[in-house]
N, C-alpha and C. Protein backbone atom coordinates (compact mmCIF):
# COMPACT_ATOMS: atom_id res chain seq x y z
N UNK A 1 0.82 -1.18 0.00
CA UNK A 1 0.00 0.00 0.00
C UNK A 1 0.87 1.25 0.00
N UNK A 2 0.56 2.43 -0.56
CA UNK A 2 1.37 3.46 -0.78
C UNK A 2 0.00 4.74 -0.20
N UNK A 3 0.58 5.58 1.03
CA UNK A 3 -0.29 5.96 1.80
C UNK A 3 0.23 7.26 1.84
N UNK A 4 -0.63 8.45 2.08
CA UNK A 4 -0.33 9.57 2.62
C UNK A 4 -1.03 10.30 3.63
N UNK A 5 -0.86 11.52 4.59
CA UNK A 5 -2.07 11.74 5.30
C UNK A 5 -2.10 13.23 5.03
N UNK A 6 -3.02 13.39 5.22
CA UNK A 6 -3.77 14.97 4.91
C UNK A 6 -4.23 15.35 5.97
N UNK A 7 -4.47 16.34 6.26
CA UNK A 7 -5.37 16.84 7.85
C UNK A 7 -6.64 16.44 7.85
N UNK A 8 -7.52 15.66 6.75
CA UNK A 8 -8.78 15.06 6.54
C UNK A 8 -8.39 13.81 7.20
N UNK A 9 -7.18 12.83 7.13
CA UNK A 9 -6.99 11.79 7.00
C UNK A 9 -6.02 10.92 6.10
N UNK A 10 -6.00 9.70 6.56
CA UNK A 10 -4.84 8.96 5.54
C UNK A 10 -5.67 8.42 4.41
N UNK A 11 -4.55 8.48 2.85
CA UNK A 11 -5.36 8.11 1.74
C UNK A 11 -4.37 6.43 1.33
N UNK A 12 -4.61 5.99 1.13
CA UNK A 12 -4.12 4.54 0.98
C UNK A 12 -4.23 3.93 0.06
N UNK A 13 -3.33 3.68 -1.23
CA UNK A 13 -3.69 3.28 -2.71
C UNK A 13 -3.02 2.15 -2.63
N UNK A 14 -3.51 0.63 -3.54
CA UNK A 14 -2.80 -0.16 -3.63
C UNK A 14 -1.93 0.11 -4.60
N UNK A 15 -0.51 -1.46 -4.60
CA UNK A 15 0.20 -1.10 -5.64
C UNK A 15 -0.35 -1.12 -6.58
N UNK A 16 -1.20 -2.48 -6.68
CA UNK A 16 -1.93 -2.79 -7.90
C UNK A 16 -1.87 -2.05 -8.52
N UNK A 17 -2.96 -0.93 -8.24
CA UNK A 17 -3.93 0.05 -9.12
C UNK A 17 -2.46 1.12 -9.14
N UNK A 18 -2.04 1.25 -8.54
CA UNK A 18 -0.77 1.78 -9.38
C UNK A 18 0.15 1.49 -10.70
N UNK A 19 0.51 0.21 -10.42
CA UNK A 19 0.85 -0.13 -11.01
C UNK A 19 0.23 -0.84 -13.01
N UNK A 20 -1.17 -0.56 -12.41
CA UNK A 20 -2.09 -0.90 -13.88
C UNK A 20 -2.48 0.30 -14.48
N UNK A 21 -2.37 1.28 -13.18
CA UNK A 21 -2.30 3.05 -14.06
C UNK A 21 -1.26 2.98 -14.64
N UNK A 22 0.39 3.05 -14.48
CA UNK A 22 1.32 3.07 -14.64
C UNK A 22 1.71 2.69 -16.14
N UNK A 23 1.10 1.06 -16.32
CA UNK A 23 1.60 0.79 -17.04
C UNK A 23 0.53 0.87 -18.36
N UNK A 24 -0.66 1.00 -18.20
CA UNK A 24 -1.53 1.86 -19.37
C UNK A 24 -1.12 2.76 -19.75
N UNK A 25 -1.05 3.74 -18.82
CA UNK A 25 -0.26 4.71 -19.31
C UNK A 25 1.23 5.03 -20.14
N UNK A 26 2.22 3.86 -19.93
CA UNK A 26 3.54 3.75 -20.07
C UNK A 26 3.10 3.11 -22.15
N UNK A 27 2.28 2.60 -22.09
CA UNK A 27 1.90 0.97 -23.27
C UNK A 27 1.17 2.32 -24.06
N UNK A 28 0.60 2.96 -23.34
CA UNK A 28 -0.08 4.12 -24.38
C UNK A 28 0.90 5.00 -25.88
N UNK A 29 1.94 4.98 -25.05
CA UNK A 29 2.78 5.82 -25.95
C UNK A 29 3.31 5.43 -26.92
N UNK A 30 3.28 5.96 -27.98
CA UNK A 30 3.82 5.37 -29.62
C UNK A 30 5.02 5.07 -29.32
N UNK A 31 5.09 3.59 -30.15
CA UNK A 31 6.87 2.86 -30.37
C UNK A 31 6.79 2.20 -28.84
N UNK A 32 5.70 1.60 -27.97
CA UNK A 32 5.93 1.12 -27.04
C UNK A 32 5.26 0.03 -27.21
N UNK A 33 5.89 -1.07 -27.57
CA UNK A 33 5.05 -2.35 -27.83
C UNK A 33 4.79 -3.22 -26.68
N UNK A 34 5.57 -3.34 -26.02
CA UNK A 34 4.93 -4.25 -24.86
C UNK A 34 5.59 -3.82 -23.37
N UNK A 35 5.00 -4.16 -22.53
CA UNK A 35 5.95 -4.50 -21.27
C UNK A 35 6.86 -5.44 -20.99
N UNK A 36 7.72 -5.27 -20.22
CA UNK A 36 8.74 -6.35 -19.97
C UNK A 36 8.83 -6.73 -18.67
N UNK A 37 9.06 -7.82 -18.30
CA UNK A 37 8.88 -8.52 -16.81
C UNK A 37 10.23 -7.70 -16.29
N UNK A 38 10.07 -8.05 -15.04
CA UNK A 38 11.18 -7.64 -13.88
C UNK A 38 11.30 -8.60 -13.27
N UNK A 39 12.72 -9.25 -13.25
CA UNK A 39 13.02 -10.53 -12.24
C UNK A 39 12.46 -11.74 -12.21
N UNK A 40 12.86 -12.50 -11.41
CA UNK A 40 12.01 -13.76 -11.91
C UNK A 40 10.82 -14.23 -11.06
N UNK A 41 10.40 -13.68 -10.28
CA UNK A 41 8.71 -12.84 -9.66
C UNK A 41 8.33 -13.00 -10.85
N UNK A 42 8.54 -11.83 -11.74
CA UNK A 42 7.85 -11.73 -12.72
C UNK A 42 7.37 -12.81 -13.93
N UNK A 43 8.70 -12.99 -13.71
CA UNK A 43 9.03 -14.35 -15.51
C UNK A 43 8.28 -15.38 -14.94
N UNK A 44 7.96 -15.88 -13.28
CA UNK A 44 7.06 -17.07 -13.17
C UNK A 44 5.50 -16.71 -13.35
N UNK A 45 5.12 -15.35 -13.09
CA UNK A 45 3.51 -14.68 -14.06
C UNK A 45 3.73 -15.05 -14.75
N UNK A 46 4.71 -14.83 -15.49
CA UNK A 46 4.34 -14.31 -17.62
C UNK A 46 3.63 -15.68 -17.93
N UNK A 47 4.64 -16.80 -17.03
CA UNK A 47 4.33 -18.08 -17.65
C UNK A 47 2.61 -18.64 -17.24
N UNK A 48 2.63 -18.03 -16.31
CA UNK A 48 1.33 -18.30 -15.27
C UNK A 48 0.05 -18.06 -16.68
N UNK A 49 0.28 -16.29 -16.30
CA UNK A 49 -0.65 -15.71 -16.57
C UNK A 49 0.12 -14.70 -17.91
N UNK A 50 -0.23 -14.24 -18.93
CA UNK A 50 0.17 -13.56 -20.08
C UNK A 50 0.07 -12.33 -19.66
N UNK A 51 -1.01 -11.66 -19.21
CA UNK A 51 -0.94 -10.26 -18.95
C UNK A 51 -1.20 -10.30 -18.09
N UNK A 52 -0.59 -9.04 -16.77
CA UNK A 52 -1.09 -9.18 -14.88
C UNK A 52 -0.88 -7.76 -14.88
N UNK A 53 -1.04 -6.99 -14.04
CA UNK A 53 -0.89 -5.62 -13.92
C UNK A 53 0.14 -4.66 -13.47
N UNK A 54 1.12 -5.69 -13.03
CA UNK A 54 2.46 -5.08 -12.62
C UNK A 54 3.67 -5.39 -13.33
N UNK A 55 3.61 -5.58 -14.56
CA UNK A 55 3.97 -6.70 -15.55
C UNK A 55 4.78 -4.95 -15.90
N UNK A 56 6.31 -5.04 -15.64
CA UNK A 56 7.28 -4.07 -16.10
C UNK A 56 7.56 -2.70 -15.31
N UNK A 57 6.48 -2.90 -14.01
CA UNK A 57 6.21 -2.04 -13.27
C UNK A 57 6.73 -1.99 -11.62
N UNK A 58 7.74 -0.91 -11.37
CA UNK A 58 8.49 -1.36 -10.04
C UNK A 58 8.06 0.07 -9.28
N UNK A 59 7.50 0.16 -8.38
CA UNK A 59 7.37 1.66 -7.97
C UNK A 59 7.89 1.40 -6.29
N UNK A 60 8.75 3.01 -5.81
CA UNK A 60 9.31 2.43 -4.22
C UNK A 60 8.76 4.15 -3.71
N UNK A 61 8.35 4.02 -2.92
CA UNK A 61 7.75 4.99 -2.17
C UNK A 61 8.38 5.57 -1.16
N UNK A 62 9.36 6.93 -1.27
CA UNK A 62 9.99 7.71 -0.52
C UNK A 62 9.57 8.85 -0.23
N UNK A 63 10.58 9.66 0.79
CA UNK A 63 9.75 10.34 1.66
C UNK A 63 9.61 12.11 0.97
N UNK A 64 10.61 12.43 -0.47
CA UNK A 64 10.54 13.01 -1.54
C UNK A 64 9.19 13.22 -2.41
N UNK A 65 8.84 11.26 -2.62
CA UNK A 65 7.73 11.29 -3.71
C UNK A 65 8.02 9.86 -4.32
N UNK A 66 7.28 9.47 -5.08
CA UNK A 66 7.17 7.99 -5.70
C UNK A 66 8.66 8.28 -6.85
N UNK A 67 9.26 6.97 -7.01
CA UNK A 67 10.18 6.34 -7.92
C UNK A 67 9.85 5.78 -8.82
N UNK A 68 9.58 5.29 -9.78
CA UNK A 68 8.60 4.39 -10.56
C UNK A 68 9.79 4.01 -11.84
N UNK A 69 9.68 2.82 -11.64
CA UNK A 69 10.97 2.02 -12.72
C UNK A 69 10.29 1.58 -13.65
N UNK A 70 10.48 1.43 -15.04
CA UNK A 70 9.29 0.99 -16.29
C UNK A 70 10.31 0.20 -17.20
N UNK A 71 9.95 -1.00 -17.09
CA UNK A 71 10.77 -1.87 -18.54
C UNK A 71 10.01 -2.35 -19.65
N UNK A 72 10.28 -1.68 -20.96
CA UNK A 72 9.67 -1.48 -21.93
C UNK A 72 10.53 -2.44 -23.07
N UNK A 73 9.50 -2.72 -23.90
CA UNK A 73 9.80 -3.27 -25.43
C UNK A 73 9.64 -2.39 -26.37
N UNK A 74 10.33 -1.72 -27.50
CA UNK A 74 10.37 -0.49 -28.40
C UNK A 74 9.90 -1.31 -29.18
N UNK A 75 9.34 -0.41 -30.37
CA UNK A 75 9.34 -1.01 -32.01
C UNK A 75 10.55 -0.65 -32.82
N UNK A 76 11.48 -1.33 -33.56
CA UNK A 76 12.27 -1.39 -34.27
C UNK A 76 12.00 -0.05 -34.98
N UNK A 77 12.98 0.72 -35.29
CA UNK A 77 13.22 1.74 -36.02
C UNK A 77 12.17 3.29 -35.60
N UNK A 78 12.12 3.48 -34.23
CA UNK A 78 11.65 4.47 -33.40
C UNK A 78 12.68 5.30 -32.70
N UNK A 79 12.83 6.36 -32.64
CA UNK A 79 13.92 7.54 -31.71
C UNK A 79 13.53 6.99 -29.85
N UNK A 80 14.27 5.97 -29.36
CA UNK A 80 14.47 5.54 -28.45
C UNK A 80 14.34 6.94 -27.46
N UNK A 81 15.44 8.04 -27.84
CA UNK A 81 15.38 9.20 -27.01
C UNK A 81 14.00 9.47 -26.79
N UNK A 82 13.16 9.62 -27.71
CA UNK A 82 11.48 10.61 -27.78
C UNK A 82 10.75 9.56 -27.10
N UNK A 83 11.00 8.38 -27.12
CA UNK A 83 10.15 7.35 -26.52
C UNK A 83 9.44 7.38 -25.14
N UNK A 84 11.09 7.46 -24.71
CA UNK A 84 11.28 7.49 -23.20
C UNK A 84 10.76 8.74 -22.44
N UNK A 85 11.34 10.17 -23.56
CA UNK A 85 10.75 11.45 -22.92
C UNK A 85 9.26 11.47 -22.77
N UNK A 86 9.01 11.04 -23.58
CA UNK A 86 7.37 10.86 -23.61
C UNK A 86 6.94 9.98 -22.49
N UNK A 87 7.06 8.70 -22.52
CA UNK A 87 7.04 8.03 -21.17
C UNK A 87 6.97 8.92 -20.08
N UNK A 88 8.21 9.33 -20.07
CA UNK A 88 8.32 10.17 -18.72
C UNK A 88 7.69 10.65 -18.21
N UNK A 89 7.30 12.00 -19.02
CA UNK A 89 5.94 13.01 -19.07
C UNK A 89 4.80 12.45 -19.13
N UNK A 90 4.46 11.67 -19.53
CA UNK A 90 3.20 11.30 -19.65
C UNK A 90 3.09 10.28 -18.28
N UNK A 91 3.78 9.35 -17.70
CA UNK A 91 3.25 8.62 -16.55
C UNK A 91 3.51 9.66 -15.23
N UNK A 92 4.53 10.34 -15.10
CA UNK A 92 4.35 11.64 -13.83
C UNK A 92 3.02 12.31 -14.47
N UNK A 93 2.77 13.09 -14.97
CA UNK A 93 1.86 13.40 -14.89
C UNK A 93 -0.03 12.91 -15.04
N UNK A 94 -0.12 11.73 -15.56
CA UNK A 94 -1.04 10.84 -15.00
C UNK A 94 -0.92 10.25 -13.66
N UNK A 95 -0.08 9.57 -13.21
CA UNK A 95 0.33 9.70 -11.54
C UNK A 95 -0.35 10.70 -10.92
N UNK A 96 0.42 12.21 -10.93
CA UNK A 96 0.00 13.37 -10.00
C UNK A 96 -1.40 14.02 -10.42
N UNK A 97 -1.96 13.70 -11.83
CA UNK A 97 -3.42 14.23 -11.94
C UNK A 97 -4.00 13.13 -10.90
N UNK A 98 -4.29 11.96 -11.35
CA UNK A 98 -5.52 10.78 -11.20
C UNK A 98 -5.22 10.98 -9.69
N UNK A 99 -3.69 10.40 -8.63
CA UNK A 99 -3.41 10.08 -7.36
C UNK A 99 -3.57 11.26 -6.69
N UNK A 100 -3.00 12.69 -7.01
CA UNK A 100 -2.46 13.55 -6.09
C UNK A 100 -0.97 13.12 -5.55
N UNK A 101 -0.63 11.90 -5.85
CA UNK A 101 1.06 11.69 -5.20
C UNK A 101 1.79 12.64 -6.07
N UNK A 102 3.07 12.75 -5.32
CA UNK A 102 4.19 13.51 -5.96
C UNK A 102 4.92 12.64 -6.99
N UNK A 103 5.31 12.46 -7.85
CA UNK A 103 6.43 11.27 -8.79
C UNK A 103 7.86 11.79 -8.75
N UNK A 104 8.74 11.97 -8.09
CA UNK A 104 10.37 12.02 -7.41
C UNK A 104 11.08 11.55 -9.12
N UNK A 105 10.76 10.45 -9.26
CA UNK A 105 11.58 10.21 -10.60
C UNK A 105 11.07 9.15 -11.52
N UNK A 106 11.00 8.54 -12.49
CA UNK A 106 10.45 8.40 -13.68
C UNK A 106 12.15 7.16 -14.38
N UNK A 107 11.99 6.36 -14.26
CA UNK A 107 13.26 5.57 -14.76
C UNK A 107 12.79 4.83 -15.83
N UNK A 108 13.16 4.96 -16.91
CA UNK A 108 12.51 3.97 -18.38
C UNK A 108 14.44 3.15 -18.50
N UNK A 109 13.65 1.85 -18.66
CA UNK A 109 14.34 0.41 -19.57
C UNK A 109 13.75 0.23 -20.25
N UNK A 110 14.94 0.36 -21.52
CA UNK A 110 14.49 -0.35 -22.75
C UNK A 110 15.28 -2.02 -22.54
N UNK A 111 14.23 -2.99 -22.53
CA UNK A 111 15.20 -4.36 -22.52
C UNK A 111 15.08 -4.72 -24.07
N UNK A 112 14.49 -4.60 -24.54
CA UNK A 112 14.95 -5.09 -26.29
C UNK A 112 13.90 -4.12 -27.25
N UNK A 113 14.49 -4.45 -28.47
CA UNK A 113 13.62 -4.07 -29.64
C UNK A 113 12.69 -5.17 -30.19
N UNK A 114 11.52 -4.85 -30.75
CA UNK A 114 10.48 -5.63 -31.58
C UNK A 114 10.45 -5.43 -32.83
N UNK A 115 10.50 -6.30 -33.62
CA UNK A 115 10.69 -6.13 -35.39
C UNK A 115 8.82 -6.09 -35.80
């Protein structure tokens, strides 16, 4: 759970739903073909289950603002640079509209290309 408190009270989001904002958002952006697992947590889903919601998605919650790590699959013959900037911008700021959390930093992996 990733929690904050306000003078109303504490707000309490799972990772989950973080992490399935995250990565809609991340899969949205042109030249981003798929997600990529993280670790082998992950690689025993893929086999499980094909799609899960945290599938490329690592977020660590400090006392700054959220971290959020993204491992991505490109499409072959895309500006890797514009990819990622876009990424960037676009999941901090879906983060801080939808949550109200702060996003501290924004880390894109590219683990391979897709033909």
């Amino acid at each position: 759970m990733i929690k904050t408190e306000n003078p109303l009270g504490t707000v309490e989001i799972s990772e989950e739903y973080f992490a399935k904002l995250i990565g809609d958002a991340a899969s949205s952006c042109y030249g981003v073909a798929q997600m990529s697992t993280i670790g082998a947590m992950q690689g025993v889903k893929a086999m499980i289950k094909r799609e899960f919601p945290d599938k490329g998605v690592r977020i660590k919650e400090e006392p700054e603002g959220l971290v959020i790590d993204l491992h991505i699959v490109v499409t072959y013959g895309v500006n890797i640079a514009a990819i990622t900037k876009s990424i960037v911008h676009k999941v901090r700021y879906v983060v801080e509209d939808v949550t109200g959390f702060g996003v501290k930093k924004v880390n894109v992996y590219v683990d391979s290309l897709k033909t």
